[in-house]
C-alpha atoms as a PDB file:
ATOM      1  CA  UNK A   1      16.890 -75.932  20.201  1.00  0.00           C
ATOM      2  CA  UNK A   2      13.451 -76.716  19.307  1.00  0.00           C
ATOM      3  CA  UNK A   3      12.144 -79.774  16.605  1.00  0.00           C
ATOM      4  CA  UNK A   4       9.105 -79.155  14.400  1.00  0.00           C
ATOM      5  CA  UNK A   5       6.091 -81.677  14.411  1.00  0.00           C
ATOM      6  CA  UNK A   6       4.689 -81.912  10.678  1.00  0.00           C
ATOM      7  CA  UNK A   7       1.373 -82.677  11.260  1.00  0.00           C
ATOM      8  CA  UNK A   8       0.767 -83.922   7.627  1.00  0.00           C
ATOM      9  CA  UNK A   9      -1.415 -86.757   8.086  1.00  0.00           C
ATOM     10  CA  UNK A  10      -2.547 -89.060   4.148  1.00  0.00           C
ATOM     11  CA  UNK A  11      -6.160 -89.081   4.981  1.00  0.00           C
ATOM     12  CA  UNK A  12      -7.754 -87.514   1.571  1.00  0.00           C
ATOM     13  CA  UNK A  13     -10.535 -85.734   3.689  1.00  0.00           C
ATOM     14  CA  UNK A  14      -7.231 -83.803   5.011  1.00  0.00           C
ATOM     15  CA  UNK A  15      -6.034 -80.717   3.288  1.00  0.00           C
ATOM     16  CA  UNK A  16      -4.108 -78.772   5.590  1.00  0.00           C
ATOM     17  CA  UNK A  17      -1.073 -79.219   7.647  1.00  0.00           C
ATOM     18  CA  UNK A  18       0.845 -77.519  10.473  1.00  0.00           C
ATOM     19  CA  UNK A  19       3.739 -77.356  12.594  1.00  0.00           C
ATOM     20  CA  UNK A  20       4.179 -77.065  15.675  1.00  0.00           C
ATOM     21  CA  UNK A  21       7.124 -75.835  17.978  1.00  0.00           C
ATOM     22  CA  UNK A  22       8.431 -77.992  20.856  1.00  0.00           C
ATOM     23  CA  UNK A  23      11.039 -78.162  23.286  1.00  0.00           C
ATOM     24  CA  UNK A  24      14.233 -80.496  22.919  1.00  0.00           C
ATOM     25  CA  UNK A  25      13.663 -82.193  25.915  1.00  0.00           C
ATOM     26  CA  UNK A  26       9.717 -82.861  24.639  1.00  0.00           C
ATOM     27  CA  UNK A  27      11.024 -84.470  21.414  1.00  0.00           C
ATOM     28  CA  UNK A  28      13.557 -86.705  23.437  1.00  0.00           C
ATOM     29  CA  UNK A  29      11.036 -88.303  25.385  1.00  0.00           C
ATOM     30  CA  UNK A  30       8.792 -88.560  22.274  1.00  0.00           C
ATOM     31  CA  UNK A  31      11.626 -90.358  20.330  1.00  0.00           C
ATOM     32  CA  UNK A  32      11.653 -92.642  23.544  1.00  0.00           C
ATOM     33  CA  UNK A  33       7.808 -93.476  22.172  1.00  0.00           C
ATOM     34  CA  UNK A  34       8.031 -94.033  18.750  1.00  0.00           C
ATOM     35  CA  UNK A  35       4.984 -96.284  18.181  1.00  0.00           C
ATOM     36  CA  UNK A  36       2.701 -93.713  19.372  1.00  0.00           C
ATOM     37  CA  UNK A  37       1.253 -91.864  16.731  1.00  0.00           C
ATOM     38  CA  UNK A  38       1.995 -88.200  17.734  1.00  0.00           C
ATOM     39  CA  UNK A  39       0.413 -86.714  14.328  1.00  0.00           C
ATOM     40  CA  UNK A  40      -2.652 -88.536  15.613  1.00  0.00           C
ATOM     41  CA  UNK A  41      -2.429 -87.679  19.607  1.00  0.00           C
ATOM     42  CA  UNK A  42      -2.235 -83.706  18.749  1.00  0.00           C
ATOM     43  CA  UNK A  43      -5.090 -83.920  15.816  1.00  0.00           C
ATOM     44  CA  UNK A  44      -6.969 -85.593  18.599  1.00  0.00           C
ATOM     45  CA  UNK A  45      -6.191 -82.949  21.224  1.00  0.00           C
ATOM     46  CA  UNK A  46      -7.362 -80.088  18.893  1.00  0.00           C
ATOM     47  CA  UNK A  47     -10.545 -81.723  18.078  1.00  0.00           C
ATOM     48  CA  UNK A  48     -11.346 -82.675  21.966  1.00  0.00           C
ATOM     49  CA  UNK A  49     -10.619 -78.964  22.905  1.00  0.00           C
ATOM     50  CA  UNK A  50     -12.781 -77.411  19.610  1.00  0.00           C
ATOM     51  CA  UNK A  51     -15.201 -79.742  20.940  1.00  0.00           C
ATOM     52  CA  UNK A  52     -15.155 -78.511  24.536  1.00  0.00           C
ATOM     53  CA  UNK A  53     -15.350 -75.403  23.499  1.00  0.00           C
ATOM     54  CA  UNK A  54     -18.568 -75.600  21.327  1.00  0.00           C
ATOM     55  CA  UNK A  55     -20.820 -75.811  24.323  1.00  0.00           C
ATOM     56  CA  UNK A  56     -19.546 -73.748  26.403  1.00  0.00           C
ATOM     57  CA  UNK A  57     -21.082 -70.364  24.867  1.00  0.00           C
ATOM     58  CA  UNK A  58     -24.425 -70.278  23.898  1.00  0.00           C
ATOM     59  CA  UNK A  59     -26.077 -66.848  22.701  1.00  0.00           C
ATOM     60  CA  UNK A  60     -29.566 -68.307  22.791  1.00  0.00           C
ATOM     61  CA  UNK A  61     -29.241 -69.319  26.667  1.00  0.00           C
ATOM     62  CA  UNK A  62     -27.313 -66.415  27.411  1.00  0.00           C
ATOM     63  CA  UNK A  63     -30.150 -64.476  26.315  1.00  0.00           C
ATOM     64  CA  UNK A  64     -32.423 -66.559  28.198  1.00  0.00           C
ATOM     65  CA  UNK A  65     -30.444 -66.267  31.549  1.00  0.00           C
ATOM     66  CA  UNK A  66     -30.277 -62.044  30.970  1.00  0.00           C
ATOM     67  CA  UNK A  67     -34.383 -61.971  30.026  1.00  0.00           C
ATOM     68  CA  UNK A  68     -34.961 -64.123  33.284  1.00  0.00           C
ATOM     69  CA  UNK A  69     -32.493 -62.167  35.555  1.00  0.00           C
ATOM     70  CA  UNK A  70     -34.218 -59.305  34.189  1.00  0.00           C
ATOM     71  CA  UNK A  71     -37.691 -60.455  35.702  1.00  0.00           C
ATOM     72  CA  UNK A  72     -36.217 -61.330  38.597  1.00  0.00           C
ATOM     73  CA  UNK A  73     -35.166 -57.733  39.453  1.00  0.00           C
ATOM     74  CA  UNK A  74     -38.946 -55.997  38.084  1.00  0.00           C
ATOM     75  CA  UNK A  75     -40.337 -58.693  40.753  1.00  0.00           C
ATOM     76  CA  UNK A  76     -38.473 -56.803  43.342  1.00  0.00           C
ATOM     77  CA  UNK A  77     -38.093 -60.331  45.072  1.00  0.00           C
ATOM     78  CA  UNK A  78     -34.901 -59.096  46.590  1.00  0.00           C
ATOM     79  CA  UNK A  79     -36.765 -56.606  48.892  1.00  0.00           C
ATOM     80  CA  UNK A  80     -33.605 -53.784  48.700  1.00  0.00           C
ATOM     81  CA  UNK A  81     -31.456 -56.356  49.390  1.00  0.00           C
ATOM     82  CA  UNK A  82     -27.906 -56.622  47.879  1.00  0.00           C
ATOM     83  CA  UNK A  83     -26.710 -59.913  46.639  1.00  0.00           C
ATOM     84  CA  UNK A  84     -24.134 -59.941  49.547  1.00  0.00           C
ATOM     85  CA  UNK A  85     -26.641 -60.061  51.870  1.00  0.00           C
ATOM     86  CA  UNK A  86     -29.116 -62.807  50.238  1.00  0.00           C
ATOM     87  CA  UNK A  87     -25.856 -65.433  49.858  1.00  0.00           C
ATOM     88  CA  UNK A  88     -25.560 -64.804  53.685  1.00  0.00           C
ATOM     89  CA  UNK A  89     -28.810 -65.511  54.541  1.00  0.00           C
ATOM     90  CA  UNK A  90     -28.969 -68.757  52.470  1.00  0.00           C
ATOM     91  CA  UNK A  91     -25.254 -69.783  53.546  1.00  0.00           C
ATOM     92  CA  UNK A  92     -26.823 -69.193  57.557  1.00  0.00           C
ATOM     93  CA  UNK A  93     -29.925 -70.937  56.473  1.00  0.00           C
ATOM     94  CA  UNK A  94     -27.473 -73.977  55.410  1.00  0.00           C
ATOM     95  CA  UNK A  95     -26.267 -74.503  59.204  1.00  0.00           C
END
């Protein structure tokens, strides 16, 4: 059977509120815990991942990266060469 987790915190910034599904065994070992603050350690865990997530996609550098890989092939610094064959010359060159 699984317990639901209001996450209804009294901060007056706060609107919203959600539940969340979890195991019986989960909520056992929660009760174990009850001074922790389990509203507070799951609001925390959504903001660290939204945050983590922020940087990891940039369209501006993206760009970037595709403009400059772009040069890189009009230079013809490759010489005909696939990409297999450069990483093996720089992986021998590392011996």
């Amino acid at each position: 059977m699984e317990k639901y987790i209001n996450l209804l915190h009294l901060y007056k910034s706060m609107t919203k509120s959600i539940s969340v599904k979890i195991e019986e065994e989960l909520w056992k070992k929660m009760k174990t815990h009850e001074e922790i603050n389990w509203s507070g350690v799951i609001r925390n865990s959504i903001k660290n991942k939204l945050e983590s997530l922020e940087g990891k996609f940039d369209k501006g550098i993206a760009k970037e990266a595709f403009l400059d890989s772009e040069e890189i092939l009009k230079e013809k610094i490759f010489k005909g060469r696939s990409g297999t064959e450069i990483i093996r010359e720089w992986r021998d060159k590392r011996r």
